[in-house]
PDB file of N, CA and C in Angstrom:
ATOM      1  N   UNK A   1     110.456  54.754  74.407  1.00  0.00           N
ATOM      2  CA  UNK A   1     111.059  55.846  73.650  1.00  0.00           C
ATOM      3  C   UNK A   1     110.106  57.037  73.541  1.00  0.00           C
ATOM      4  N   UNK A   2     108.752  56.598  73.362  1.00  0.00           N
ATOM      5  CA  UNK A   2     107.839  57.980  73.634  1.00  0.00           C
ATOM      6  C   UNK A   2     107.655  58.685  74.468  1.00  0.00           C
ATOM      7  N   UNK A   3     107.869  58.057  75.478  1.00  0.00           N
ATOM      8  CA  UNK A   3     107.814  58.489  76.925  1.00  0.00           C
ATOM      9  C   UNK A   3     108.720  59.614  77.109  1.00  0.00           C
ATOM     10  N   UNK A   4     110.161  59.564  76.585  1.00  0.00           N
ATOM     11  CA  UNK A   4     110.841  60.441  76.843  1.00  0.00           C
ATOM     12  C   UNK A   4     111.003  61.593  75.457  1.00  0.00           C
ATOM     13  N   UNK A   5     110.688  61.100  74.815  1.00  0.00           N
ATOM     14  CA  UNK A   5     109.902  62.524  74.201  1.00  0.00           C
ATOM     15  C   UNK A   5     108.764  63.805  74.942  1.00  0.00           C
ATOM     16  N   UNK A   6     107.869  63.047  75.192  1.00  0.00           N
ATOM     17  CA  UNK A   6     106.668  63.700  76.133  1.00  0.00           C
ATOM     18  C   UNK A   6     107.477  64.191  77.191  1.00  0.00           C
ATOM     19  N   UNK A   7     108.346  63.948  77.793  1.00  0.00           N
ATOM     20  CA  UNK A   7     109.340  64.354  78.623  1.00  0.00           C
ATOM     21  C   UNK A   7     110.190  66.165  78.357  1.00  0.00           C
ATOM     22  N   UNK A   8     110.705  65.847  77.478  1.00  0.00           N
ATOM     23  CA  UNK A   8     111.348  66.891  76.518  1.00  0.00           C
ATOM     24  C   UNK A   8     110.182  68.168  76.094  1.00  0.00           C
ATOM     25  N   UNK A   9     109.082  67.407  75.302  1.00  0.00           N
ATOM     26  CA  UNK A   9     108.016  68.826  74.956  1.00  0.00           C
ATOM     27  C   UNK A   9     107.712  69.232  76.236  1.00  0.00           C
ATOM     28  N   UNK A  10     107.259  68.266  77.259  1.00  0.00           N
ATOM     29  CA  UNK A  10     106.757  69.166  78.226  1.00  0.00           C
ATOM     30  C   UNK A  10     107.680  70.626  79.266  1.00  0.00           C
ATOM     31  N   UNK A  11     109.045  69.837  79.183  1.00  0.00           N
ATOM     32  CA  UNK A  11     109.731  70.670  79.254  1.00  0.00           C
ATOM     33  C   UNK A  11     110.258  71.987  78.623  1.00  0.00           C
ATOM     34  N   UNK A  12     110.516  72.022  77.302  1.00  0.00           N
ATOM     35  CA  UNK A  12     110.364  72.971  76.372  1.00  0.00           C
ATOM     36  C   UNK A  12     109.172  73.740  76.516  1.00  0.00           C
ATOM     37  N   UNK A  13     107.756  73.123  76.977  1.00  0.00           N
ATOM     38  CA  UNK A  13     106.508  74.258  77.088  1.00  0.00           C
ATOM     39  C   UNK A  13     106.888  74.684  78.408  1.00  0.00           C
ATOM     40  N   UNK A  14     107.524  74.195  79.733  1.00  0.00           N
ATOM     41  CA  UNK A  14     108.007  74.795  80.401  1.00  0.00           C
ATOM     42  C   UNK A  14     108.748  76.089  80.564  1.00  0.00           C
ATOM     43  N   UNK A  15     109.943  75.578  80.116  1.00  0.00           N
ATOM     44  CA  UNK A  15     110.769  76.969  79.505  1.00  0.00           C
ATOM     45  C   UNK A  15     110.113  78.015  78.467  1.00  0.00           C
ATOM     46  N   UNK A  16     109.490  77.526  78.041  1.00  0.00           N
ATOM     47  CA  UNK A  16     108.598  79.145  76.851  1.00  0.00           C
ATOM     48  C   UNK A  16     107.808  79.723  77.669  1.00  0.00           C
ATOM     49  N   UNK A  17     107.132  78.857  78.944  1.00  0.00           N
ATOM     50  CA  UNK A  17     106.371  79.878  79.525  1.00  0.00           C
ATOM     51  C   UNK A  17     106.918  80.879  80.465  1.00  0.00           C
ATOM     52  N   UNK A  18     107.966  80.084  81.111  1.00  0.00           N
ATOM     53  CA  UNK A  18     109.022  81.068  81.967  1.00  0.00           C
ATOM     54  C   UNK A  18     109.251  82.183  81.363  1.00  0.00           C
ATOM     55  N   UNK A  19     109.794  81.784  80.250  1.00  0.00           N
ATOM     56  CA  UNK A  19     110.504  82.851  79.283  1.00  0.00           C
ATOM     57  C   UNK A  19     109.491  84.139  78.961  1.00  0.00           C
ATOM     58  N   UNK A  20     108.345  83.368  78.477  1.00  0.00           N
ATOM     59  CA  UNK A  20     106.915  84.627  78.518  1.00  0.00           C
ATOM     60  C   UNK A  20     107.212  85.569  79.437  1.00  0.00           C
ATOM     61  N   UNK A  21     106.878  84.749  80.425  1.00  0.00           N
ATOM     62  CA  UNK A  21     105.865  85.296  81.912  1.00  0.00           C
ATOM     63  C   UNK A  21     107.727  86.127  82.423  1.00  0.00           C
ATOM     64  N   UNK A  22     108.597  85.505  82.470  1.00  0.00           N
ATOM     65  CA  UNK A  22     109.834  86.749  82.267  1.00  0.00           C
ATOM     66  C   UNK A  22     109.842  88.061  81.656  1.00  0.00           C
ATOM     67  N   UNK A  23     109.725  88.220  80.297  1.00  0.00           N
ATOM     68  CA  UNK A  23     109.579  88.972  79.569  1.00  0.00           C
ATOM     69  C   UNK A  23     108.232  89.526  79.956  1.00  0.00           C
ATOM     70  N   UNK A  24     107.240  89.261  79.961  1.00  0.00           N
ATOM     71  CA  UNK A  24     106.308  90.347  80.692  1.00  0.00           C
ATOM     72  C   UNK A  24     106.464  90.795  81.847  1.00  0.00           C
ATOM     73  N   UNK A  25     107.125  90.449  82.768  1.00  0.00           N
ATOM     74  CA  UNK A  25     107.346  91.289  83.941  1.00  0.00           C
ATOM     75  C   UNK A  25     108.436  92.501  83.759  1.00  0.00           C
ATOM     76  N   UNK A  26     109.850  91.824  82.830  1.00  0.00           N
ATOM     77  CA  UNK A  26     110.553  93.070  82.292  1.00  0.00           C
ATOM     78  C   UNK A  26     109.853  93.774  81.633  1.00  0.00           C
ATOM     79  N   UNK A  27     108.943  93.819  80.599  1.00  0.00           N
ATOM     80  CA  UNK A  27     108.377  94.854  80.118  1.00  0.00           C
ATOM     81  C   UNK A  27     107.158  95.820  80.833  1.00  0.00           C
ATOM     82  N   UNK A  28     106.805  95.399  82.139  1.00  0.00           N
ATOM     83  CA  UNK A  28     106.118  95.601  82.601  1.00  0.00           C
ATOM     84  C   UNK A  28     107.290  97.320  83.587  1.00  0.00           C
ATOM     85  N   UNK A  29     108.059  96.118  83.944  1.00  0.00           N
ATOM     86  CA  UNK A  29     108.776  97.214  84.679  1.00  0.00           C
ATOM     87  C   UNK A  29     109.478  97.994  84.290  1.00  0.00           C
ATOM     88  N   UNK A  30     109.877  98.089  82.870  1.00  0.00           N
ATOM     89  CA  UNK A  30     110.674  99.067  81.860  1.00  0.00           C
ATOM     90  C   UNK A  30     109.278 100.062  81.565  1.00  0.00           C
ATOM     91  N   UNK A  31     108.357  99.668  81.471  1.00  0.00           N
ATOM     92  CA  UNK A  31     107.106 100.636  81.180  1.00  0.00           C
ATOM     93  C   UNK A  31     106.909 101.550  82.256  1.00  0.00           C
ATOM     94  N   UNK A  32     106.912 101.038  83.362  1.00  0.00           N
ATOM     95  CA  UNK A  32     107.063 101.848  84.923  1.00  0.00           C
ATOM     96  C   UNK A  32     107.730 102.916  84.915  1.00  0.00           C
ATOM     97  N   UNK A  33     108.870 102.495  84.507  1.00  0.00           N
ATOM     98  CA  UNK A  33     110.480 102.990  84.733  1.00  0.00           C
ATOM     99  C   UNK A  33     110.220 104.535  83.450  1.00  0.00           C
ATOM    100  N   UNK A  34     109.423 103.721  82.334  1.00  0.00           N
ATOM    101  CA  UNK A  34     109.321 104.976  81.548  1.00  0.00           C
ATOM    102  C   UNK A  34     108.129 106.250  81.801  1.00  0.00           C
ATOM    103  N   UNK A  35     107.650 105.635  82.336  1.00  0.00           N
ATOM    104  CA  UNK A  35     106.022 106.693  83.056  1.00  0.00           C
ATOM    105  C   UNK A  35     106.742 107.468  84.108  1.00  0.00           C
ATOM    106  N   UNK A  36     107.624 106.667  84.922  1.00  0.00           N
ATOM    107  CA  UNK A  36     107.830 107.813  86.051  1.00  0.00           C
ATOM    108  C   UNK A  36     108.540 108.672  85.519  1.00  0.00           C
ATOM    109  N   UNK A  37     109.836 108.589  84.636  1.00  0.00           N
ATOM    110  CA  UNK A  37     110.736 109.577  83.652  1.00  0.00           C
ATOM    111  C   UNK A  37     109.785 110.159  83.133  1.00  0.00           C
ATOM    112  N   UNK A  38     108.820 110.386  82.601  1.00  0.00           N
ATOM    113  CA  UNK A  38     107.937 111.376  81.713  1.00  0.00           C
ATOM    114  C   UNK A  38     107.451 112.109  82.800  1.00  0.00           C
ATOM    115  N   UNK A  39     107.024 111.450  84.071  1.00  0.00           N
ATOM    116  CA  UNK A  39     106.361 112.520  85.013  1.00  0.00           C
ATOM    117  C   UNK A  39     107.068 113.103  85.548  1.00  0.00           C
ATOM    118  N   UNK A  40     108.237 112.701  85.057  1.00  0.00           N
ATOM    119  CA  UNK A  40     109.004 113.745  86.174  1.00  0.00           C
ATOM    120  C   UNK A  40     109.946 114.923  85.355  1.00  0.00           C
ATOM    121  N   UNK A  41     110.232 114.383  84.512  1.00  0.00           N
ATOM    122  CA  UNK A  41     110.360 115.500  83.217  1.00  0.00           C
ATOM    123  C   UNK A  41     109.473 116.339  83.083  1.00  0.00           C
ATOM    124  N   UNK A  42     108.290 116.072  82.680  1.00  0.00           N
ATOM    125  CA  UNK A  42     107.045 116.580  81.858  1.00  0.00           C
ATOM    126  C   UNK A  42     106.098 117.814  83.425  1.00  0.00           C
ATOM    127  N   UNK A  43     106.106 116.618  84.318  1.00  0.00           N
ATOM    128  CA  UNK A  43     105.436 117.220  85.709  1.00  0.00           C
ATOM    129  C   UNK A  43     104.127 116.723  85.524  1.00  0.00           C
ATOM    130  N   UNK A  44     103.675 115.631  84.376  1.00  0.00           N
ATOM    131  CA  UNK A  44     102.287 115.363  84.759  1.00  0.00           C
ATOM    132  C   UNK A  44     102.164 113.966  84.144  1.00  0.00           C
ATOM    133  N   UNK A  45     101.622 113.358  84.246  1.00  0.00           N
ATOM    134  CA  UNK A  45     101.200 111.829  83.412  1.00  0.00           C
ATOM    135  C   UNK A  45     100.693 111.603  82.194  1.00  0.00           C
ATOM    136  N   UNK A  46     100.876 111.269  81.257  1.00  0.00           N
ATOM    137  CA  UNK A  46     101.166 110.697  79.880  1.00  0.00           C
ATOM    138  C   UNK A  46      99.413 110.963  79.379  1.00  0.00           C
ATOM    139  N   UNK A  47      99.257 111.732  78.542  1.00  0.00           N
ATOM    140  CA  UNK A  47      97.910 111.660  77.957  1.00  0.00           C
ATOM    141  C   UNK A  47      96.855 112.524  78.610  1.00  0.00           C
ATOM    142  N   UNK A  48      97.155 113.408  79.882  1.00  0.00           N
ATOM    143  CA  UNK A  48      97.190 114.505  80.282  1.00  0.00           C
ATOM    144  C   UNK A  48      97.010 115.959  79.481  1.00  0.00           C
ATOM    145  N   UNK A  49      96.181 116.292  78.460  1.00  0.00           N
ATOM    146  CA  UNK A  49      95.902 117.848  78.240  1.00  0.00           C
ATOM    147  C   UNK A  49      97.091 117.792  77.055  1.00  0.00           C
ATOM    148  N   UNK A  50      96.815 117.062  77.058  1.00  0.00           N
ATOM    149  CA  UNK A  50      98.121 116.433  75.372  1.00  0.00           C
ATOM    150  C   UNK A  50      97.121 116.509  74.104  1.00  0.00           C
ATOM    151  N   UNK A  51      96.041 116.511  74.329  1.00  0.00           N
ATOM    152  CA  UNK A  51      95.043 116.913  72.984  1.00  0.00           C
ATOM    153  C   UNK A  51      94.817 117.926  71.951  1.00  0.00           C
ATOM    154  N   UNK A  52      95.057 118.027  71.294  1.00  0.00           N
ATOM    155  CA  UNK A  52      95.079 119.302  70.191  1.00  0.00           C
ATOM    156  C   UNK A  52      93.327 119.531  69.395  1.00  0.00           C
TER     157      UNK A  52
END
């Protein structure tokens, strides 16, 4: 019966890491997606002569 417990968590740490390592690649590429829209709006890259 323990056995298939250890079965189950390991699986569940499976899926959370997918789920991570998912979610950081979408946020990775929504961040992309938002840098190039600013440069191309703006005409220059983020933090660029933006200093007061």
């Amino acid at each position: 019966m323990e056995a298939s417990n250890w079965a189950y968590v390991t699986a569940a740490y499976a899926v959370t890491w997918v789920l991570v390592l998912g979610y950081m690649a979408y946020a990775r590429r929504a961040l992309q997606r938002a840098r190039a829209e600013y440069r191309r709006v703006t005409g220059h890259e983020p933090g660029e002569g933006d200093a007061v």
